[in-house]
PDB file of N, CA and C in Angstrom:
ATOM      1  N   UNK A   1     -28.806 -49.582  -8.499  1.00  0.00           N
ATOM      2  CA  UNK A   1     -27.584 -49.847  -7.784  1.00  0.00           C
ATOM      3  C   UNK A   1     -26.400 -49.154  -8.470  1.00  0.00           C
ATOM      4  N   UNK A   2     -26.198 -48.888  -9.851  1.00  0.00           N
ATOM      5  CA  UNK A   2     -25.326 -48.484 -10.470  1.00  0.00           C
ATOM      6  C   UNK A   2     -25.014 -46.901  -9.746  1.00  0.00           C
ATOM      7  N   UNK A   3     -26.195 -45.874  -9.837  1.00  0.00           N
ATOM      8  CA  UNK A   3     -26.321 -44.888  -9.606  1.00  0.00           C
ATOM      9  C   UNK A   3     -25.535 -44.549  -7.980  1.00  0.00           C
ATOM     10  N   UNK A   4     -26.371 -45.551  -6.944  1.00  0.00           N
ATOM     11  CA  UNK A   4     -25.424 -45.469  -5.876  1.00  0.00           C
ATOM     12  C   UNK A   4     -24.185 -45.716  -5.502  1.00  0.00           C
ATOM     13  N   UNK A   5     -23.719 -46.800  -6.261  1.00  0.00           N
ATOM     14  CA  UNK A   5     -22.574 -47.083  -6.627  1.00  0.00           C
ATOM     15  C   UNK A   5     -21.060 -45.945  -7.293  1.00  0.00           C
ATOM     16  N   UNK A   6     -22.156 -45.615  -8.362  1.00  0.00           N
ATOM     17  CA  UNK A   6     -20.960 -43.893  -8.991  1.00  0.00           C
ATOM     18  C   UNK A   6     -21.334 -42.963  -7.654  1.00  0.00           C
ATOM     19  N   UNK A   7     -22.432 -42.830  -6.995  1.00  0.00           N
ATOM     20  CA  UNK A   7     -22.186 -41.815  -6.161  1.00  0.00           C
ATOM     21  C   UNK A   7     -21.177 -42.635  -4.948  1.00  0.00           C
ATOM     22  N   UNK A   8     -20.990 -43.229  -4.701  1.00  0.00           N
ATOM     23  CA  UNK A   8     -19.818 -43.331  -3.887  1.00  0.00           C
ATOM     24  C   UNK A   8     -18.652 -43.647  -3.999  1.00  0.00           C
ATOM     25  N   UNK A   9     -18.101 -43.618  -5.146  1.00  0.00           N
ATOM     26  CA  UNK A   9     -17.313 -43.392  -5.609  1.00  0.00           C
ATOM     27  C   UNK A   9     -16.666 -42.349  -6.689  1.00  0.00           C
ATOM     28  N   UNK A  10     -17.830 -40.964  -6.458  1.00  0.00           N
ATOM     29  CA  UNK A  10     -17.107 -39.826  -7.208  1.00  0.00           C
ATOM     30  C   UNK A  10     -16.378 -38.914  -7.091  1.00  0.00           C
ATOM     31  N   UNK A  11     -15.544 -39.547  -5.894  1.00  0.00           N
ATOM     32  CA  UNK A  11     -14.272 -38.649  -5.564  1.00  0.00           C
ATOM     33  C   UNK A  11     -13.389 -39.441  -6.313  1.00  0.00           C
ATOM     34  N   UNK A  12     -13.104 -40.597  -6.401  1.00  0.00           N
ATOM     35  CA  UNK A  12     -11.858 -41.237  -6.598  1.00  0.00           C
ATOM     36  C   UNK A  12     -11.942 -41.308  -8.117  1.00  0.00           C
ATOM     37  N   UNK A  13     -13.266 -41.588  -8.778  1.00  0.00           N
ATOM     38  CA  UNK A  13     -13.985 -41.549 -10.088  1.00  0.00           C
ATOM     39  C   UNK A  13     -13.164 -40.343 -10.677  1.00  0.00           C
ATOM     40  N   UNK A  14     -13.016 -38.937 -10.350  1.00  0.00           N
ATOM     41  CA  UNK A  14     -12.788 -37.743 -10.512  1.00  0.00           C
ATOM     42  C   UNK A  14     -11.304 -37.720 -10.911  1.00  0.00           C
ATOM     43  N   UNK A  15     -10.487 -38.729 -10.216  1.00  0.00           N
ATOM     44  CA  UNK A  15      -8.716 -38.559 -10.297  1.00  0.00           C
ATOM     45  C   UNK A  15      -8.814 -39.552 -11.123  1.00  0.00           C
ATOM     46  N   UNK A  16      -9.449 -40.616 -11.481  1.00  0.00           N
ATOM     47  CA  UNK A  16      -8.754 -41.758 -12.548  1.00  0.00           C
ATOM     48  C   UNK A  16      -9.092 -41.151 -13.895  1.00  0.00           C
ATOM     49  N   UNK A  17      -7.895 -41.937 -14.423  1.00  0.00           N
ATOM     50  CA  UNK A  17      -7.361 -41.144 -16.057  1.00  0.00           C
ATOM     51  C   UNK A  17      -8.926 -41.624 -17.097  1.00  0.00           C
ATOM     52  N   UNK A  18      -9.556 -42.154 -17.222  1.00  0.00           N
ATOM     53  CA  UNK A  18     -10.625 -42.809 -17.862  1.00  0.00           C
ATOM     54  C   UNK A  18     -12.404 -42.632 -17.265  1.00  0.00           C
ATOM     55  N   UNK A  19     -11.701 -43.599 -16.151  1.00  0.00           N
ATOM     56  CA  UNK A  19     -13.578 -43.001 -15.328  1.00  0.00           C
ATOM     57  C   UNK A  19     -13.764 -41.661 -14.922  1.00  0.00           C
ATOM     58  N   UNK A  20     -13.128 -40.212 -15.221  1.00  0.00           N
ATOM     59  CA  UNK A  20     -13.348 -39.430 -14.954  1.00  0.00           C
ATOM     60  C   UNK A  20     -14.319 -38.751 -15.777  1.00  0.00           C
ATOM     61  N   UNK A  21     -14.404 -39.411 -16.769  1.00  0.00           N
ATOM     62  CA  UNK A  21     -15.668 -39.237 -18.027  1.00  0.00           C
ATOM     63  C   UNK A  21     -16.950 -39.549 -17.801  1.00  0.00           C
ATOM     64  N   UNK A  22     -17.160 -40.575 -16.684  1.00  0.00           N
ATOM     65  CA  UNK A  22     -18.241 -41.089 -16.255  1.00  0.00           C
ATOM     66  C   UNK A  22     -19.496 -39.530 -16.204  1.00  0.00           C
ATOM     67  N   UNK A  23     -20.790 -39.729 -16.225  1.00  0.00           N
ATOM     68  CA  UNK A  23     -21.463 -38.617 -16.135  1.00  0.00           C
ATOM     69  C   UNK A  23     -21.416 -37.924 -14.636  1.00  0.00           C
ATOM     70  N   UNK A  24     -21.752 -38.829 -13.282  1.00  0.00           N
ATOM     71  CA  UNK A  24     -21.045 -38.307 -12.171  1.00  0.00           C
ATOM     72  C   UNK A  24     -20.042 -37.683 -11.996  1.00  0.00           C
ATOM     73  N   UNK A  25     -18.805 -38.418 -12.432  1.00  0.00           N
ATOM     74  CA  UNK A  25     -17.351 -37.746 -12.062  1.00  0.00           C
ATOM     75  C   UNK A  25     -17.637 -36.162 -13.087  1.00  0.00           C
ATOM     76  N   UNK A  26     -17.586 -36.157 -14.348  1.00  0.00           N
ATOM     77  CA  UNK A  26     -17.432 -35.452 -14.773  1.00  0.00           C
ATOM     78  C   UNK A  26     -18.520 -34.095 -14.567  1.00  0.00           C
ATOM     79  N   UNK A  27     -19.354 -34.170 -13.642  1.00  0.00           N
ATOM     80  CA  UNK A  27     -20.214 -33.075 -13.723  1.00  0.00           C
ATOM     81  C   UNK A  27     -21.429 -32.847 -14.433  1.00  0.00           C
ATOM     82  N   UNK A  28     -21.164 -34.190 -15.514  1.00  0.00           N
ATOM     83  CA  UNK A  28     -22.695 -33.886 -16.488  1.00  0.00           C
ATOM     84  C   UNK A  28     -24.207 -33.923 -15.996  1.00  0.00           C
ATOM     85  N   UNK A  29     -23.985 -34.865 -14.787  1.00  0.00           N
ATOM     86  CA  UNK A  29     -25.051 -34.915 -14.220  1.00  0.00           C
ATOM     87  C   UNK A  29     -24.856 -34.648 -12.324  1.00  0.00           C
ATOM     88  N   UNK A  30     -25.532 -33.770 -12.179  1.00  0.00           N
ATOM     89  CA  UNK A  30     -25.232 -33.192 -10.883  1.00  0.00           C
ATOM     90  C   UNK A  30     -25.698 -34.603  -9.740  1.00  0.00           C
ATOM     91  N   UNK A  31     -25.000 -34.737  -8.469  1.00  0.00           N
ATOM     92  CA  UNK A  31     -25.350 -35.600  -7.571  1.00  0.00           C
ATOM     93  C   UNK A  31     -26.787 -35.608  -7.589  1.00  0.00           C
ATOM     94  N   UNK A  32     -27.481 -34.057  -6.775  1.00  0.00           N
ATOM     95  CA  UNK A  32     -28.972 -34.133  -6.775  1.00  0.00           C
ATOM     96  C   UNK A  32     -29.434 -34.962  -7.839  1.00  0.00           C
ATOM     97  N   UNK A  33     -29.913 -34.699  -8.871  1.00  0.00           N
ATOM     98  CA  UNK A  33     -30.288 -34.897  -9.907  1.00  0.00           C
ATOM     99  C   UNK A  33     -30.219 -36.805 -10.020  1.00  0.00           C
ATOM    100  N   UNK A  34     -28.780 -37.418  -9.974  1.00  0.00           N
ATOM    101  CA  UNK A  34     -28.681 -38.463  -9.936  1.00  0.00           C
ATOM    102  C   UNK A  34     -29.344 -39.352  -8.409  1.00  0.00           C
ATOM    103  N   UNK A  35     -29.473 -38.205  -7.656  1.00  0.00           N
ATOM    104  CA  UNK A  35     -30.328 -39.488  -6.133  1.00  0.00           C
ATOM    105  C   UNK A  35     -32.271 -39.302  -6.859  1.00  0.00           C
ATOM    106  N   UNK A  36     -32.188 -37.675  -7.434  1.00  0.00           N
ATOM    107  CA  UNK A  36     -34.094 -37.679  -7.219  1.00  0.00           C
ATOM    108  C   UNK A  36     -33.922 -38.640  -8.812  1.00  0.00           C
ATOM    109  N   UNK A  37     -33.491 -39.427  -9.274  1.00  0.00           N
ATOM    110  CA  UNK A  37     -33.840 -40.740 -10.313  1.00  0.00           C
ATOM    111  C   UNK A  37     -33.522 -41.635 -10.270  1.00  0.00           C
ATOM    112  N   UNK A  38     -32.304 -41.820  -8.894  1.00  0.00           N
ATOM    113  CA  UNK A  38     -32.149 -43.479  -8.256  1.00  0.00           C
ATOM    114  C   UNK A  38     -33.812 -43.595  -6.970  1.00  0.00           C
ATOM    115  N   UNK A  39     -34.247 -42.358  -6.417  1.00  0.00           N
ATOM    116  CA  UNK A  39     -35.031 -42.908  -6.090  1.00  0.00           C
ATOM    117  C   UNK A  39     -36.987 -42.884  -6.073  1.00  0.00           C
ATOM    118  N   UNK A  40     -36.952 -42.089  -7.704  1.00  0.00           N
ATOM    119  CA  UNK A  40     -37.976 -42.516  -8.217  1.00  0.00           C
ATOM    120  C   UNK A  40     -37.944 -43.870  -9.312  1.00  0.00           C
ATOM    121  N   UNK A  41     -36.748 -44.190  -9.166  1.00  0.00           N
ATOM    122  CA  UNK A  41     -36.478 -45.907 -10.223  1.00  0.00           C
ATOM    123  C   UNK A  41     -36.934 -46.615  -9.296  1.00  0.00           C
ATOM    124  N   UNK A  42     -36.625 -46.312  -7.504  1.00  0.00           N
ATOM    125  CA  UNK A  42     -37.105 -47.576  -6.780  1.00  0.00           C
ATOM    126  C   UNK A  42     -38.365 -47.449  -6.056  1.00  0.00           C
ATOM    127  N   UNK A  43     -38.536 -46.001  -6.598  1.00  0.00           N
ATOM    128  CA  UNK A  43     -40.256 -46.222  -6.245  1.00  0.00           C
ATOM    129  C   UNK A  43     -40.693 -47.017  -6.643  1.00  0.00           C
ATOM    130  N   UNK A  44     -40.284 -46.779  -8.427  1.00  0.00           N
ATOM    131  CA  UNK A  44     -41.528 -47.084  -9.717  1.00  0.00           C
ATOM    132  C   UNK A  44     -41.273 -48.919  -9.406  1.00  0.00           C
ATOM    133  N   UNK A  45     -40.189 -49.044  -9.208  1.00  0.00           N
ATOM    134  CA  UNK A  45     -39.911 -50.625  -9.474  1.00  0.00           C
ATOM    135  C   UNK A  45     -40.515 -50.958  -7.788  1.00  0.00           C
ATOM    136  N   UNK A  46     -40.176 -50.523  -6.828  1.00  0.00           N
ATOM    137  CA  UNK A  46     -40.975 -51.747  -5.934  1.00  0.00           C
ATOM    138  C   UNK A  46     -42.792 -51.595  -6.425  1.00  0.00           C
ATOM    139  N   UNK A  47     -43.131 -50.521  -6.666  1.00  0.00           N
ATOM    140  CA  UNK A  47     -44.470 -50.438  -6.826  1.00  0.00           C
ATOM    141  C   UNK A  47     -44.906 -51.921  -7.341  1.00  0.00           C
ATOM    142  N   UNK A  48     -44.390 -51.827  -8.974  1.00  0.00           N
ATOM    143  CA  UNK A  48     -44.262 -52.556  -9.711  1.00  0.00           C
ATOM    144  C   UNK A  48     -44.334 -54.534  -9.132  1.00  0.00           C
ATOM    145  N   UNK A  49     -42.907 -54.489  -8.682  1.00  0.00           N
ATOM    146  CA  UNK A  49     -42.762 -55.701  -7.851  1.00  0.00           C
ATOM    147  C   UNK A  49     -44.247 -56.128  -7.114  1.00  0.00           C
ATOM    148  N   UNK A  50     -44.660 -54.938  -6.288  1.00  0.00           N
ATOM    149  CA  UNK A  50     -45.824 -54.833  -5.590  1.00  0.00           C
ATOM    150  C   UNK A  50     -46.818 -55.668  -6.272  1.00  0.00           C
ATOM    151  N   UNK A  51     -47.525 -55.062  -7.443  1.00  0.00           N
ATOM    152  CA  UNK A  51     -48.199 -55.314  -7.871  1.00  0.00           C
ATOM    153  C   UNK A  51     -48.435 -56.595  -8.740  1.00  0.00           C
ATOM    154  N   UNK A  52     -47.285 -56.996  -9.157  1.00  0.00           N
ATOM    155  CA  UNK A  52     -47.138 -57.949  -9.728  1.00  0.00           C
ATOM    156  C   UNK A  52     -47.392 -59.167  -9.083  1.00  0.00           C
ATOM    157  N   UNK A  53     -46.217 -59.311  -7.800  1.00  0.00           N
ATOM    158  CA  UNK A  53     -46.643 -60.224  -6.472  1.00  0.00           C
ATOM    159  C   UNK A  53     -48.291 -60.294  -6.062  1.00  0.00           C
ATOM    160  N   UNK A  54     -48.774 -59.388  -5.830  1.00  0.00           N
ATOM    161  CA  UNK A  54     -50.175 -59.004  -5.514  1.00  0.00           C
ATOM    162  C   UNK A  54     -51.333 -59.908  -6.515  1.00  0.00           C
ATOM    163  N   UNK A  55     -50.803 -59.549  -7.825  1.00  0.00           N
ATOM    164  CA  UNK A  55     -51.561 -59.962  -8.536  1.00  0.00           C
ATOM    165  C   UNK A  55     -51.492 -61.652  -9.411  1.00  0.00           C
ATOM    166  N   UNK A  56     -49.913 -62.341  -9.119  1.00  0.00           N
ATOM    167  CA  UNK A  56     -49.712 -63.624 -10.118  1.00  0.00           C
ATOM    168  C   UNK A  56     -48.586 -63.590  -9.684  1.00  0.00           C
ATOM    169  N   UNK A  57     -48.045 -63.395  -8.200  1.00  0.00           N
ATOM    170  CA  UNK A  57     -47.320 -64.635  -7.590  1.00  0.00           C
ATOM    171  C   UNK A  57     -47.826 -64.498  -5.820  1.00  0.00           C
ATOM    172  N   UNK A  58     -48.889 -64.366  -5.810  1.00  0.00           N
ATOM    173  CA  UNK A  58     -49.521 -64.009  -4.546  1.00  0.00           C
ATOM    174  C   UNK A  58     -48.771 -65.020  -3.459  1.00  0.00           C
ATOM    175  N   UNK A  59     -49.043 -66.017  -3.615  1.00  0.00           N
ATOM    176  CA  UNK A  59     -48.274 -67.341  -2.988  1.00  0.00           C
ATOM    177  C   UNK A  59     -46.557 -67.021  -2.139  1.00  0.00           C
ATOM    178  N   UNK A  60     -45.759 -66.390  -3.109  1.00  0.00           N
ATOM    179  CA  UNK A  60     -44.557 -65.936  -3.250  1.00  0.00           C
ATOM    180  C   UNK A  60     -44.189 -64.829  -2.550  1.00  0.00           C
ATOM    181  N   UNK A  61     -45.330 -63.948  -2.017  1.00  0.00           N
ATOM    182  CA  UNK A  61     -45.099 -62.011  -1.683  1.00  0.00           C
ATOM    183  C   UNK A  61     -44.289 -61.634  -0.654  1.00  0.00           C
ATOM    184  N   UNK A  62     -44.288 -62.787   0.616  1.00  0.00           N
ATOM    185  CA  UNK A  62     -43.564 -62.504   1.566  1.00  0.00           C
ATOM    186  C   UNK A  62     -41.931 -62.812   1.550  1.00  0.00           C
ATOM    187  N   UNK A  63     -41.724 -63.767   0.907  1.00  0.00           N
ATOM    188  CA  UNK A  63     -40.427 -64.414   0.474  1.00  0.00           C
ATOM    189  C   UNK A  63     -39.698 -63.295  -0.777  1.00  0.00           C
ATOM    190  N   UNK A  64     -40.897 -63.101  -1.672  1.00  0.00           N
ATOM    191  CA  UNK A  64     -39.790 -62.434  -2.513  1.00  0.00           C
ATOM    192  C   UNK A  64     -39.862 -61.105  -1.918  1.00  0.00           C
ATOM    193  N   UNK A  65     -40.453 -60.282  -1.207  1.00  0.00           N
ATOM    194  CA  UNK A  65     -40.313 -58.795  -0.410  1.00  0.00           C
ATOM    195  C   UNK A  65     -38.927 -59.147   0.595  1.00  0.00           C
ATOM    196  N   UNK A  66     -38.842 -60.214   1.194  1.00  0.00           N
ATOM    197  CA  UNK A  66     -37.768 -60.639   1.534  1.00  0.00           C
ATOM    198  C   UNK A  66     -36.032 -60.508   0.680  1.00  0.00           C
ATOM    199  N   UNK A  67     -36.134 -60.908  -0.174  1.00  0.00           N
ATOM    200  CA  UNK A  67     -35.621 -61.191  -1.083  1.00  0.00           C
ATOM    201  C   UNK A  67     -35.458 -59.660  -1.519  1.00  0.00           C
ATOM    202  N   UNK A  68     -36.307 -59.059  -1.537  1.00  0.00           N
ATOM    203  CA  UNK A  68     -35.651 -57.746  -2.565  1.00  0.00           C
ATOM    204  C   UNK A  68     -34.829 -56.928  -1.328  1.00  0.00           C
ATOM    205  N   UNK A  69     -35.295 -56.930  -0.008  1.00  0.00           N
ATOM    206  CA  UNK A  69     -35.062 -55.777   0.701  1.00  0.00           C
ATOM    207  C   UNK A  69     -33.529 -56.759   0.906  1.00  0.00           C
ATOM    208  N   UNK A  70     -33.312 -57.779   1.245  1.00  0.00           N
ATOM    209  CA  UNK A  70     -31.861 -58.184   1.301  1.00  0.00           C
ATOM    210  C   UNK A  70     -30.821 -58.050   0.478  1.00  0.00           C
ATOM    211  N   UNK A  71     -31.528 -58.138  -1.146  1.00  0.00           N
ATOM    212  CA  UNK A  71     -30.634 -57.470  -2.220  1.00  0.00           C
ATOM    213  C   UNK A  71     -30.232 -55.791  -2.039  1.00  0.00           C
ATOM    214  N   UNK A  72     -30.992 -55.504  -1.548  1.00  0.00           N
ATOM    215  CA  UNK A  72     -30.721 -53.838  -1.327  1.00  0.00           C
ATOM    216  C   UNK A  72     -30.167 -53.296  -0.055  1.00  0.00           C
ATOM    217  N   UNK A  73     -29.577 -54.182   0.392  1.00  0.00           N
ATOM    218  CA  UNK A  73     -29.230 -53.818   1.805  1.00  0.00           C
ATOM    219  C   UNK A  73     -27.697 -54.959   1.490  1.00  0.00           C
ATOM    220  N   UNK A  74     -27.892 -55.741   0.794  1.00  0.00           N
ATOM    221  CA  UNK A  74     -26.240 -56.209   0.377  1.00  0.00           C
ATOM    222  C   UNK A  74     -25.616 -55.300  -0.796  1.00  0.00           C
ATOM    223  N   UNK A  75     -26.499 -54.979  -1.582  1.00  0.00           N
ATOM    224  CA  UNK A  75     -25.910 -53.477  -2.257  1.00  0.00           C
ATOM    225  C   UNK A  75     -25.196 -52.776  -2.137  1.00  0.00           C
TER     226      UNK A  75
END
């Protein structure tokens, strides 16, 4: 969330006296670069989630898949 977060805000990021240091604003890390590792983080992590649910909270899988896609969509 952080990652999407600086990307939408790296125009305004760019004019403030301080957050313009940020690695977005400042160029250190190019946009591309910052989406292809916001969204192999949410590969690796729903996988993860996946498997975990799957395996030792089986009971839980539909509620918490619930649960994640609403966190990411109030994001």
């Amino acid at each position: 969330m952080y990652i999407i977060n600086e990307w939408k805000d790296v125009e305004l990021d760019r004019l403030h006296p301080t957050k313009k240091q940020r690695p977005l604003a400042s160029k250190a890390i190019s946009i591309r670069n910052a989406f292809i590792v916001c969204i192999t983080l949410l590969i690796f992590e729903f996988s993860t989630y996946l498997f975990i649910l799957k395996t030792i909270l089986q009971p839980y899988y539909y509620s918490f898949i619930l649960y994640l896609m609403s966190f990411i969509v109030l994001n």
